[in-house]
PDB file of N, CA and C in Angstrom:
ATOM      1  N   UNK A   1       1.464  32.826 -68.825  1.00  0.00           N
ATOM      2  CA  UNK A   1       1.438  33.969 -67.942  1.00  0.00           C
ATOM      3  C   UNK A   1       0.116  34.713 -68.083  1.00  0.00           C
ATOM      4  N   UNK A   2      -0.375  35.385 -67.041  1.00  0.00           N
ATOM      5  CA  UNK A   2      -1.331  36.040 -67.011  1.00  0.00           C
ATOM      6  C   UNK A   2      -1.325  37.376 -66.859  1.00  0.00           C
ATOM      7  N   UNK A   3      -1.290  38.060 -67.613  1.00  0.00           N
ATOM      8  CA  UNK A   3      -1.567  39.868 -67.499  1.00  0.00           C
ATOM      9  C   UNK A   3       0.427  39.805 -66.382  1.00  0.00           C
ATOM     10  N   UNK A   4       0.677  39.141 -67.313  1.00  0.00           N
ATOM     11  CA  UNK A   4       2.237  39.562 -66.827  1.00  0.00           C
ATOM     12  C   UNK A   4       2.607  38.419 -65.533  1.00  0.00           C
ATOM     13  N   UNK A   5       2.296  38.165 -65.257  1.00  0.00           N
ATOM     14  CA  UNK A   5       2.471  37.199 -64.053  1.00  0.00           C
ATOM     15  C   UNK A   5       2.549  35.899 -64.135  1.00  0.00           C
ATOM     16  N   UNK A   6       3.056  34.865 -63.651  1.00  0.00           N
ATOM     17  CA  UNK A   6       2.784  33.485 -63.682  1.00  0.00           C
ATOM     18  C   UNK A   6       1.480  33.009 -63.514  1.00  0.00           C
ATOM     19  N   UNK A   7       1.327  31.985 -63.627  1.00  0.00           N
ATOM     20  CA  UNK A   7       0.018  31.508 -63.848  1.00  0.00           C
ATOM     21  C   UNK A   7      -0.424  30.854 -62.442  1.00  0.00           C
ATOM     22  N   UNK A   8       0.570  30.466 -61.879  1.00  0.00           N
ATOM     23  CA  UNK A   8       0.013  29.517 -60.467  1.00  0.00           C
ATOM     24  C   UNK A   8       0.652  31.314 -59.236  1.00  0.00           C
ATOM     25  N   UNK A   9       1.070  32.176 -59.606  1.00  0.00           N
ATOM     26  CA  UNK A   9       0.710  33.184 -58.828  1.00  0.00           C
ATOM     27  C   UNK A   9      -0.372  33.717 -59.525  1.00  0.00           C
ATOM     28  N   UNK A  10      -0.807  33.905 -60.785  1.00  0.00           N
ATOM     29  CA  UNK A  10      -2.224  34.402 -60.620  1.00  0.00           C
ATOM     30  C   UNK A  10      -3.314  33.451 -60.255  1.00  0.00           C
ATOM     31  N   UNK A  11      -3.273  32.590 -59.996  1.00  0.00           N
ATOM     32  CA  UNK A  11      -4.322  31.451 -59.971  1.00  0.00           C
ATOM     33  C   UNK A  11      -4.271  31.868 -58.161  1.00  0.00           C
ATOM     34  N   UNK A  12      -3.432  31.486 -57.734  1.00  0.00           N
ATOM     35  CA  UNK A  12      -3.185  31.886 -55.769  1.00  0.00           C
ATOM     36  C   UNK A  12      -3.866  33.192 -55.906  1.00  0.00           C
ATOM     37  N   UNK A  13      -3.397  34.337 -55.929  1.00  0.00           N
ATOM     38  CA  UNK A  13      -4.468  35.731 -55.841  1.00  0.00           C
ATOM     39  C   UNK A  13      -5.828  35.259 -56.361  1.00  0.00           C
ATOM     40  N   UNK A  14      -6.281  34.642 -57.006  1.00  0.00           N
ATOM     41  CA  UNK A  14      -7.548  34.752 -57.304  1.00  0.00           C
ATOM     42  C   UNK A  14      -7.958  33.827 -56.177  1.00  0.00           C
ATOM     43  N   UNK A  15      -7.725  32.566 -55.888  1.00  0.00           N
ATOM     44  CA  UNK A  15      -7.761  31.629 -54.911  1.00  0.00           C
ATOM     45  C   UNK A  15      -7.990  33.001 -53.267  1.00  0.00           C
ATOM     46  N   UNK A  16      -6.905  33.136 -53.414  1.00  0.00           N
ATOM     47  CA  UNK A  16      -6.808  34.213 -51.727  1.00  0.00           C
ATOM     48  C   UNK A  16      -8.126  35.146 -51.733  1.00  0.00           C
ATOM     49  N   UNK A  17      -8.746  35.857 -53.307  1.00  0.00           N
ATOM     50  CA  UNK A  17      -9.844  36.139 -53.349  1.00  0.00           C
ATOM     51  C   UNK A  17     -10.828  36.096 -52.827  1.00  0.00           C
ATOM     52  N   UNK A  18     -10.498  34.628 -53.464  1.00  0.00           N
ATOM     53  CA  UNK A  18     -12.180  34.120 -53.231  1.00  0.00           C
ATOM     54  C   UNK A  18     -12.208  33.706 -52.161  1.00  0.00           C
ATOM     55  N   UNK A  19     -11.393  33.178 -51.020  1.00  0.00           N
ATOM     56  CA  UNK A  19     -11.282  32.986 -49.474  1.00  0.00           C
ATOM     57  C   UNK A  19     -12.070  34.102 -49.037  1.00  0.00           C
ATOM     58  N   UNK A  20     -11.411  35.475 -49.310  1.00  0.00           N
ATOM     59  CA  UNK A  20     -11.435  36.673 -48.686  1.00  0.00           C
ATOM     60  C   UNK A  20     -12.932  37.024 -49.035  1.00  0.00           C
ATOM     61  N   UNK A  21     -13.765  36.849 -49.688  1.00  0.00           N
ATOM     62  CA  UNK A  21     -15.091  37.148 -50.663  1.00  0.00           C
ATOM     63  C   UNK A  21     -16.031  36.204 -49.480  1.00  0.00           C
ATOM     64  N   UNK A  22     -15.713  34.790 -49.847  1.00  0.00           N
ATOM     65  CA  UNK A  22     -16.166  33.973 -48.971  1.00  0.00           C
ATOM     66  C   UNK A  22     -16.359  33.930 -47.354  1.00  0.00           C
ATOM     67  N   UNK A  23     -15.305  34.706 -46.749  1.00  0.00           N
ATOM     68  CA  UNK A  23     -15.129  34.842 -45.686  1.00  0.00           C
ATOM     69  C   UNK A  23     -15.973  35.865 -45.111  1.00  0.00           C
ATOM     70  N   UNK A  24     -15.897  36.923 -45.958  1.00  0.00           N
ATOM     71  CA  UNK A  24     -16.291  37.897 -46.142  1.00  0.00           C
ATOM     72  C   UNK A  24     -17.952  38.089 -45.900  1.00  0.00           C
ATOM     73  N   UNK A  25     -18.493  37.005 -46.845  1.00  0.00           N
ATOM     74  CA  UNK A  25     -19.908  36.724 -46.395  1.00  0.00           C
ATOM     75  C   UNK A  25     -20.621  36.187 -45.070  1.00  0.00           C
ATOM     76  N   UNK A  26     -19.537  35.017 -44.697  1.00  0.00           N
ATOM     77  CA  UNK A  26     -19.619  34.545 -43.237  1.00  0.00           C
ATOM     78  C   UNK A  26     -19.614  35.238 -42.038  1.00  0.00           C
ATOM     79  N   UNK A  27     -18.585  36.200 -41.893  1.00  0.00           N
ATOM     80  CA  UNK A  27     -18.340  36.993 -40.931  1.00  0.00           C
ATOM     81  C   UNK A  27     -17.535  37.955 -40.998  1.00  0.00           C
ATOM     82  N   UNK A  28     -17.812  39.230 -40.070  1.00  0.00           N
ATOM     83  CA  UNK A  28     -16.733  40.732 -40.533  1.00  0.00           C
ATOM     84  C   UNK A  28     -15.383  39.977 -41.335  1.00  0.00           C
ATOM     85  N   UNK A  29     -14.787  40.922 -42.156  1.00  0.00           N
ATOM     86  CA  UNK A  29     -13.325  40.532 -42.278  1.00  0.00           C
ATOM     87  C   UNK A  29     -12.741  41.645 -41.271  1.00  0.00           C
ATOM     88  N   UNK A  30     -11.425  40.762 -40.691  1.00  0.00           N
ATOM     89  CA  UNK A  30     -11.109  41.795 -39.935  1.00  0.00           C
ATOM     90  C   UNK A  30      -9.188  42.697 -40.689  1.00  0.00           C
ATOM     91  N   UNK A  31      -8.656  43.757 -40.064  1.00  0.00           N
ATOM     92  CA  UNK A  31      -7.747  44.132 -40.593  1.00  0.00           C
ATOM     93  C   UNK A  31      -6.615  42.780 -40.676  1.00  0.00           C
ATOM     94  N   UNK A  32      -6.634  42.194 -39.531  1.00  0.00           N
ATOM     95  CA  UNK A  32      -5.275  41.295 -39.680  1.00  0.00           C
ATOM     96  C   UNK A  32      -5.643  40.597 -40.674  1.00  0.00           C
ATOM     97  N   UNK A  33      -6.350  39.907 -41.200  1.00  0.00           N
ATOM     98  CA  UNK A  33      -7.328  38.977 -42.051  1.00  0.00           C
ATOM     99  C   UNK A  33      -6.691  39.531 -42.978  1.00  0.00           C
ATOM    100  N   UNK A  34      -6.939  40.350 -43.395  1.00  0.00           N
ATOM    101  CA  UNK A  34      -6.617  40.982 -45.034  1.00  0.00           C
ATOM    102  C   UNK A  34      -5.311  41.320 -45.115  1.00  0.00           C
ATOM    103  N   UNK A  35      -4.469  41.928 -43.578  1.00  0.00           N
ATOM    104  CA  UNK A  35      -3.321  42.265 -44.025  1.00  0.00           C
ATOM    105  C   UNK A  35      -2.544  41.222 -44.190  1.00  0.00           C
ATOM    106  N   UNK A  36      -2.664  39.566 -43.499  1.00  0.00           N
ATOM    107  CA  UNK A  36      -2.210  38.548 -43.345  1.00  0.00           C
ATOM    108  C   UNK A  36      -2.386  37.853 -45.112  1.00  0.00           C
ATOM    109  N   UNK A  37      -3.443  38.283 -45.779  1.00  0.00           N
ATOM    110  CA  UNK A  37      -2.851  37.922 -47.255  1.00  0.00           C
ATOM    111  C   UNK A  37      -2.602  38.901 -48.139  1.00  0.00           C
ATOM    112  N   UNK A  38      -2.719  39.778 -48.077  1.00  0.00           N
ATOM    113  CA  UNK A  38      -1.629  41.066 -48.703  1.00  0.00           C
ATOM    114  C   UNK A  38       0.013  40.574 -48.356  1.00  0.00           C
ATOM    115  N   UNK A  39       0.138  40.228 -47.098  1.00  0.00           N
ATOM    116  CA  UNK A  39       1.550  40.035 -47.153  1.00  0.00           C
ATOM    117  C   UNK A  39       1.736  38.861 -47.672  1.00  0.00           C
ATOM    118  N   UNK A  40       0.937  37.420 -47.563  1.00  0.00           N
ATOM    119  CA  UNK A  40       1.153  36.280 -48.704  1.00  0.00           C
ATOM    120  C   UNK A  40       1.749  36.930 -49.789  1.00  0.00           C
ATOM    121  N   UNK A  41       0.662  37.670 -50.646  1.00  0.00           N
ATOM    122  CA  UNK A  41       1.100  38.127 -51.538  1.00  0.00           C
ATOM    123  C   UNK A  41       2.024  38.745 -51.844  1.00  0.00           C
ATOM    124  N   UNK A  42       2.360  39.936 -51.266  1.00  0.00           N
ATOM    125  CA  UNK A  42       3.757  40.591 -51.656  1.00  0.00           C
ATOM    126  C   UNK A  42       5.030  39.339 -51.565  1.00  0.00           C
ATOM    127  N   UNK A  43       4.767  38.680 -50.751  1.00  0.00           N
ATOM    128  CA  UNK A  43       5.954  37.587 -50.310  1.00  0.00           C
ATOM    129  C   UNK A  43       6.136  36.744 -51.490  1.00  0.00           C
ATOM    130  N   UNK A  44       4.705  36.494 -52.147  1.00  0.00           N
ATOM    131  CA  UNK A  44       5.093  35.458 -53.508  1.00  0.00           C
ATOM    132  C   UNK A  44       5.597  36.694 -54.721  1.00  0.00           C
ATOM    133  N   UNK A  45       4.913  37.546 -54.733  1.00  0.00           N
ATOM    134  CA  UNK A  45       5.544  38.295 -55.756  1.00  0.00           C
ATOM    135  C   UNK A  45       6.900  38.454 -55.565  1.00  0.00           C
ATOM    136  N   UNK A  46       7.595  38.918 -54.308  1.00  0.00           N
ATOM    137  CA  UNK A  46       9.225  39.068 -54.413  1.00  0.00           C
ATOM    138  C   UNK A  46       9.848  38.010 -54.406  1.00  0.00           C
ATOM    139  N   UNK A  47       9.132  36.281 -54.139  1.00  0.00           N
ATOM    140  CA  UNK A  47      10.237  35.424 -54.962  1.00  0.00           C
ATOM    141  C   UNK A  47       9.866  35.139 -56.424  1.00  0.00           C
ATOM    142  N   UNK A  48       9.217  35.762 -57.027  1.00  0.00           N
ATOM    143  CA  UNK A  48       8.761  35.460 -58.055  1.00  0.00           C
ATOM    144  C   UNK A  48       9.919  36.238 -59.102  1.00  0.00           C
ATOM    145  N   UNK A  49      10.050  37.907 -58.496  1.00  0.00           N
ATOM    146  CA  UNK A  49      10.864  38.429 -59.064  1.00  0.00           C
ATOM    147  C   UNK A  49      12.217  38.439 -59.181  1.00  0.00           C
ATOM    148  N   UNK A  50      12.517  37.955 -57.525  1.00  0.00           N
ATOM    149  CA  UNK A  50      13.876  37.277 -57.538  1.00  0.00           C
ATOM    150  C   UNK A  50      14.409  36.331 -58.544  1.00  0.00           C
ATOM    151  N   UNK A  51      13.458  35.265 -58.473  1.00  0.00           N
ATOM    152  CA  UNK A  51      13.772  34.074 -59.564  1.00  0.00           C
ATOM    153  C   UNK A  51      13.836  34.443 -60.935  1.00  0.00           C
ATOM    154  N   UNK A  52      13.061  35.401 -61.519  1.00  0.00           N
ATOM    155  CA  UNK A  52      13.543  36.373 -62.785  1.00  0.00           C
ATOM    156  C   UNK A  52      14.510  37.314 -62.806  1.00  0.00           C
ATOM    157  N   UNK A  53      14.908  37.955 -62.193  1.00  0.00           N
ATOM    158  CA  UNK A  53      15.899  38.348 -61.709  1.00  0.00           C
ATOM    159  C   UNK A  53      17.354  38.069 -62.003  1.00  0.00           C
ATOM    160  N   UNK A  54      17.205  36.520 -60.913  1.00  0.00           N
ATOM    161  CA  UNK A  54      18.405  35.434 -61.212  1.00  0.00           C
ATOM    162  C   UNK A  54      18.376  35.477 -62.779  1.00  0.00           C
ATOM    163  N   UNK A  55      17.256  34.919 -63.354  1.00  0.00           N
ATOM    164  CA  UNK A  55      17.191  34.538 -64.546  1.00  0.00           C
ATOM    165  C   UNK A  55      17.364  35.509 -65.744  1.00  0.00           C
ATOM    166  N   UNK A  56      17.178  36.451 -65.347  1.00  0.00           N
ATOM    167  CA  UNK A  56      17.691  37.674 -66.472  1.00  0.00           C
ATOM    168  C   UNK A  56      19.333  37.850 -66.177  1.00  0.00           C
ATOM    169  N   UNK A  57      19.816  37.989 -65.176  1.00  0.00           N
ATOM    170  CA  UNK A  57      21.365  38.174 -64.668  1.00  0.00           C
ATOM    171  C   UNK A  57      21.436  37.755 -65.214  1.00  0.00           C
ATOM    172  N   UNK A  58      21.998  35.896 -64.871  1.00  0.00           N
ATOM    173  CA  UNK A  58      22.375  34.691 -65.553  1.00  0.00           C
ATOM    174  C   UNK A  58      22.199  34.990 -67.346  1.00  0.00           C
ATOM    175  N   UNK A  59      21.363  35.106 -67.494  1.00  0.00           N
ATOM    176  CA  UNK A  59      21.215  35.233 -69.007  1.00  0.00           C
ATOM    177  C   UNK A  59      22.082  36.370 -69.426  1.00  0.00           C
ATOM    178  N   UNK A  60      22.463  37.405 -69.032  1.00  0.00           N
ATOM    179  CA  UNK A  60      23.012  39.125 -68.931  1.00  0.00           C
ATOM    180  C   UNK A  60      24.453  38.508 -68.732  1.00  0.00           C
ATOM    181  N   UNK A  61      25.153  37.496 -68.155  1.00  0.00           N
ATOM    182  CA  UNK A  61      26.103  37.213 -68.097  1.00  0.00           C
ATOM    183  C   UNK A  61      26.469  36.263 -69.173  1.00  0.00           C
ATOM    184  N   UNK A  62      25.647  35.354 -69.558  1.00  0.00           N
ATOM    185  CA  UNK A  62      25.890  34.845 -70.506  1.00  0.00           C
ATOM    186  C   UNK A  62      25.924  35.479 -71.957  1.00  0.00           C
ATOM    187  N   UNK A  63      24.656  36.109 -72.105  1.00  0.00           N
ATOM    188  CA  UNK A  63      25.405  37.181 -73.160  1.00  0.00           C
ATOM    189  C   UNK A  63      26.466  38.040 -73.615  1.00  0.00           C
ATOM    190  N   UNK A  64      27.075  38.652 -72.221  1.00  0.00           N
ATOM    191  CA  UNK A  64      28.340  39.206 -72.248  1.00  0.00           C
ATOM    192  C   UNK A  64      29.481  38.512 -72.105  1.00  0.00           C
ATOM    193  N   UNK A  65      29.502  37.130 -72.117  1.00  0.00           N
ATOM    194  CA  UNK A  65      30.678  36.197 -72.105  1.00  0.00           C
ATOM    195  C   UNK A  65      30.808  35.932 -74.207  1.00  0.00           C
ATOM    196  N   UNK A  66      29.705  35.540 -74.075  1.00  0.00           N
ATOM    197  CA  UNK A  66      29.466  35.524 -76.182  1.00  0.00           C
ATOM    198  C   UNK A  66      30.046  36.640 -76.444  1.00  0.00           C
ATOM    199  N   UNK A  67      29.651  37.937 -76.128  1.00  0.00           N
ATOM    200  CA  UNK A  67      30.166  39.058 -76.999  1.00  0.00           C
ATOM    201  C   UNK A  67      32.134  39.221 -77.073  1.00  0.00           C
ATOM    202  N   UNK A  68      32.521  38.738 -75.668  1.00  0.00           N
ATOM    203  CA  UNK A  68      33.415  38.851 -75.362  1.00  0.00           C
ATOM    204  C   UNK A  68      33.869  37.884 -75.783  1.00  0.00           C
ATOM    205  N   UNK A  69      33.951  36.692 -76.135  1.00  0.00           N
ATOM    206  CA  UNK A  69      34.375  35.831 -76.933  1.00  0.00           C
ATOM    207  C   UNK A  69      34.225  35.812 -78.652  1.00  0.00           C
ATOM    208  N   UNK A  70      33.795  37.275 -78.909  1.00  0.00           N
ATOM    209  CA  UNK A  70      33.576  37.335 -80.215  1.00  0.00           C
ATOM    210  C   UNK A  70      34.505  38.327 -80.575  1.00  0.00           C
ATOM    211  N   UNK A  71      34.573  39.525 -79.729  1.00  0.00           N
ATOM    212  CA  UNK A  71      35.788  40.676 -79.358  1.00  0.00           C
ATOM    213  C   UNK A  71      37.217  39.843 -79.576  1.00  0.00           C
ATOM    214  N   UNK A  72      37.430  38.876 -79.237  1.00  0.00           N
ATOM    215  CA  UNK A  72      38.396  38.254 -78.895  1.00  0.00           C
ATOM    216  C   UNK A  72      39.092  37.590 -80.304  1.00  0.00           C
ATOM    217  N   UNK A  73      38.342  37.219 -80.970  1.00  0.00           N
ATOM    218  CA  UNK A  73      38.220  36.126 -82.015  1.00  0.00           C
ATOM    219  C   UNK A  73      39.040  36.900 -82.880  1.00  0.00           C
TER     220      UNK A  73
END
């Protein structure tokens, strides 16, 4: 992970970067341009968090099935 993030979503933002840098030199950037990968981005970040998410639940349920099977005992 990188500064908190996955590694192939930080590797894509830096990638979308350097498009945007590159592009940037070629010709104006325009608003849709930039807002069109801002929203890439937000879009990978919220399945990113979803999928942790799942993965913390799932785990949050499984922990409370152990405890409760220990209550029990």
């Amino acid at each position: 992970m990188a500064n908190g993030y996955p590694e192939d979503l930080a590797r894509t933002c830096a990638e979308s970067l350097s498009v945007v840098f590159k592009y940037g030199l070629e010709e104006p950037i325009t608003r849709r341009y930039i807002d069109m990968h801002i929203e890439l981005f937000e879009n990978r970040s919220k399945r990113y968090w979803n999928e942790w998410r799942e993965e913390l639940l799932s785990r949050l349920d499984r922990l409370e099935s152990k405890v409760d099977s220990l209550i029990r005992q």
